[in-house]
Protein backbone atom coordinates (compact mmCIF):
# COMPACT_ATOMS: atom_id res chain seq x y z
CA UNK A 1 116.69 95.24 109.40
CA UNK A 2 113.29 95.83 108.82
CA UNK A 3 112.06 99.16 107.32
CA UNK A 4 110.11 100.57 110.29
CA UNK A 5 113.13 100.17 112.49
CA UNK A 6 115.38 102.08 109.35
CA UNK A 7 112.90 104.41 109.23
CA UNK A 8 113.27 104.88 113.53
CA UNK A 9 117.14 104.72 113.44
CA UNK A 10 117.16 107.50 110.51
CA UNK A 11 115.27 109.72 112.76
CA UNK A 12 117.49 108.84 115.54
CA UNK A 13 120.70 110.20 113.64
CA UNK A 14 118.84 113.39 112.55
CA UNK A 15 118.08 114.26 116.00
CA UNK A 16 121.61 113.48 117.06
CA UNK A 17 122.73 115.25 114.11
CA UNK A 18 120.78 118.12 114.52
CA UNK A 19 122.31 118.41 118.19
CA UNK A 20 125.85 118.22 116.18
CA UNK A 21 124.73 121.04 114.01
CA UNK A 22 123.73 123.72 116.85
CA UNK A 23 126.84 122.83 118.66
CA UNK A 24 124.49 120.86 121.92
CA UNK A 25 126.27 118.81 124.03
CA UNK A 26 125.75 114.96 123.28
CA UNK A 27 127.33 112.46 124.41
CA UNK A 28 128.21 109.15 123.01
CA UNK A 29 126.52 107.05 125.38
CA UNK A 30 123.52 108.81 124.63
CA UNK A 31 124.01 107.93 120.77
CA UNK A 32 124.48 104.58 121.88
CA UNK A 33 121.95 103.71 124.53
CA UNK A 34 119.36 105.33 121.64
CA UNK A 35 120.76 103.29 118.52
CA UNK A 36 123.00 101.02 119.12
CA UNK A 37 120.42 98.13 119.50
CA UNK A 38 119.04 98.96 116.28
CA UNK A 39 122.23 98.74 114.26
CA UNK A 40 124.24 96.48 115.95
CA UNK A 41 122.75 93.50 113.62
CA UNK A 42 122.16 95.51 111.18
CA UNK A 43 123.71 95.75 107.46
CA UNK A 44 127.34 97.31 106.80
CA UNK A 45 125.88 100.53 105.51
CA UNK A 46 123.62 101.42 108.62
CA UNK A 47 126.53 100.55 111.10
CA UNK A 48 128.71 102.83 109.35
CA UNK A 49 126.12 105.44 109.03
CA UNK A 50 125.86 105.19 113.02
CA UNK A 51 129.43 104.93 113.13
CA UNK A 52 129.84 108.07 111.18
CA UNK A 53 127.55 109.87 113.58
CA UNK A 54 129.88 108.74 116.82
CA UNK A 55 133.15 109.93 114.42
CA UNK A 56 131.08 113.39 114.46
CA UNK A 57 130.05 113.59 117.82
CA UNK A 58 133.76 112.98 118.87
CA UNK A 59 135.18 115.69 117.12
CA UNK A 60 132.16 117.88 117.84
CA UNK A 61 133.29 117.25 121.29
CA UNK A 62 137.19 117.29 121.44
CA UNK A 63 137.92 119.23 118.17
CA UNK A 64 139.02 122.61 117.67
CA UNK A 65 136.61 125.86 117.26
CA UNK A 66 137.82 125.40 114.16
CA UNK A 67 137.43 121.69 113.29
CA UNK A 68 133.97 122.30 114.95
CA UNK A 69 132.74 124.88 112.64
CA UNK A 70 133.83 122.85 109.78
CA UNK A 71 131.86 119.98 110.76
CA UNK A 72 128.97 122.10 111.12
CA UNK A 73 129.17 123.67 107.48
CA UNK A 74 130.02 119.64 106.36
CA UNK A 75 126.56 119.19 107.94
CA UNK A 76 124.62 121.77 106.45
CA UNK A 77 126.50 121.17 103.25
CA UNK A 78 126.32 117.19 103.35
CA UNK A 79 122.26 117.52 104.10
CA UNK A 80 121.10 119.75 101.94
CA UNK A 81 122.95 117.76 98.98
CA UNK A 82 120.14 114.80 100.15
CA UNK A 83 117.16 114.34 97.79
CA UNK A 84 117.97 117.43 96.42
CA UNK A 85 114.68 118.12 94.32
CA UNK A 86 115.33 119.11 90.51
CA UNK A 87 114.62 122.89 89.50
CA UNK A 88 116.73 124.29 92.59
CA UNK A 89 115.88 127.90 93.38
CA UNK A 90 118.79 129.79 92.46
CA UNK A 91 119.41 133.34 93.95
CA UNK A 92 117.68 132.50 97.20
CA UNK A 93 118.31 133.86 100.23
CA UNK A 94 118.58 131.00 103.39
CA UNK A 95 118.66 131.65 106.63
CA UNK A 96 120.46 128.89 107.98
CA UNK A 97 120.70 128.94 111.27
CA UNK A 98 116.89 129.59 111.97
CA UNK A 99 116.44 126.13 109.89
CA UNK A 100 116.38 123.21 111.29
CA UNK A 101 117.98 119.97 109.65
CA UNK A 102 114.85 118.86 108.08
CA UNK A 103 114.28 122.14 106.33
CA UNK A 104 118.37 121.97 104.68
CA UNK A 105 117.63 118.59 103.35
CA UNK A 106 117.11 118.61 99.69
CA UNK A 107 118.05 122.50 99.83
CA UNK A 108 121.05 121.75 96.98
CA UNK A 109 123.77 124.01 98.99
CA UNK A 110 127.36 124.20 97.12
CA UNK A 111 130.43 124.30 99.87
CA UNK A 112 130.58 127.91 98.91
CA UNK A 113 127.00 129.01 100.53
CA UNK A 114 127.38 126.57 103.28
CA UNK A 115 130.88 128.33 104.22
CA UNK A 116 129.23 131.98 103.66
CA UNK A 117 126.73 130.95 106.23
CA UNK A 118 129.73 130.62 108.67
CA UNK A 119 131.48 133.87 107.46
CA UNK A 120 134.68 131.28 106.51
CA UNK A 121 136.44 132.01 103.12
CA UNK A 122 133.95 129.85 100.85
CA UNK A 123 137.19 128.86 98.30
CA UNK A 124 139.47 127.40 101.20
CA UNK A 125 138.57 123.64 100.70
CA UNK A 126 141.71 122.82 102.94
CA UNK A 127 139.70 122.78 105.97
CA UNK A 128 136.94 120.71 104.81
CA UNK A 129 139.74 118.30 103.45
CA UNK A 130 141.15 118.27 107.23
CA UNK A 131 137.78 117.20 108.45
CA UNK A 132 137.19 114.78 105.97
CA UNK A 133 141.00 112.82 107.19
CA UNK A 134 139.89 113.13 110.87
CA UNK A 135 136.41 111.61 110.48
CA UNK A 136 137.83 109.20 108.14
CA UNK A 137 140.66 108.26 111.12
CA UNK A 138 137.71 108.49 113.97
CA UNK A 139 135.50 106.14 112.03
CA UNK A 140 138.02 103.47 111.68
CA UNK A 141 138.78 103.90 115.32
CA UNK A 142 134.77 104.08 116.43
CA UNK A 143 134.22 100.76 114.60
CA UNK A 144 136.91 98.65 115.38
CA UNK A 145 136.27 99.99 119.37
CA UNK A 146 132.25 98.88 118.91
CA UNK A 147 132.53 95.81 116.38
CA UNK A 148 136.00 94.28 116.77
CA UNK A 149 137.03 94.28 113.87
CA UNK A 150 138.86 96.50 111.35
CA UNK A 151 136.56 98.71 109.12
CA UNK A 152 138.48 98.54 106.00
CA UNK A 153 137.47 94.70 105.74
CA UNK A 154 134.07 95.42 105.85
CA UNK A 155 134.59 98.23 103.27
CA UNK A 156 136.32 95.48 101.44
CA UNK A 157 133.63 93.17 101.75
CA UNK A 158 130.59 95.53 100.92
CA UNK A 159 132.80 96.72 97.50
CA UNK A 160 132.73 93.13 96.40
CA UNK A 161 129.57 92.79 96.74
CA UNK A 162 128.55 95.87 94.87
CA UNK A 163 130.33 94.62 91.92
């Protein structure tokens, strides 16, 4: 995959991801129709990046209030732990729901200030440990429904490779 079209699908998933995050309605064939062409030939790790998106959007559509609001805090949490820049600003106050995505990224949130956002207990990990199982289940299920075959081989193949 060629870095202009990385570069295109990234910004793909943050819009779809952003949609995630302020609860929009999306729909998978949407996500699909928009970047599924670019990843479908693509490398392990940018199928299962778009395959973690779909695993999202599902549950953002059929979970809980509660599964949804954890997914949203794993979002702000998740994204603001990318290129986090050295020196983070401690003490800070965030307002994060007038942010959008691109202003969390790098931001260095802990699980604890994502939660507060969300008025949740910020020590209650349980949920986020829920969420984590369920998107773990729905990606299996999203890839072996789009490529065919089971995900854990591929996992199994891309670990061998790292070595």
């Amino acid at each position: 995959m060629s870095t202009n079209l990385q570069g295109q699908c990234r910004e793909m998933r943050l819009v779809f991801w952003e949609r995630i995050l302020r609860g929009a309605p999306l729909d998978l064939i949407e996500i699909d129709r928009e970047i599924l062409p670019l990843v479908i030939d693509s490398p392990p790790m940018e199928r299962m990046a778009f395959i973690l998106l779909r695993a999202a959007a599902t549950l953002a559509d059929t979970g809980t209030v509660a599964v949804r609001r954890t997914l949203r805090i794993a979002i702000i949490y998740w994204f603001s732990n990318t290129s986090v820049s050295p020196g983070k600003d401690e003490g800070r106050e965030v307002d994060l729901f007038a942010l959008r995505l691109r202003d969390i990224i790098g931001l260095g949130l802990t699980w604890r200030e994502a939660a507060l956002a969300f008025g949740v207990n910020p020590r209650d990990y349980s949920a986020y440990q829920r969420l984590l199982r369920k998107l773990r289940v729905e990606c299996a299920n999203q890839w072996e429904a789009l490529f065919g075959e089971s995900m854990e081989h591929v996992v199994e193949v891309m670990s061998v490779g790292q070595d």
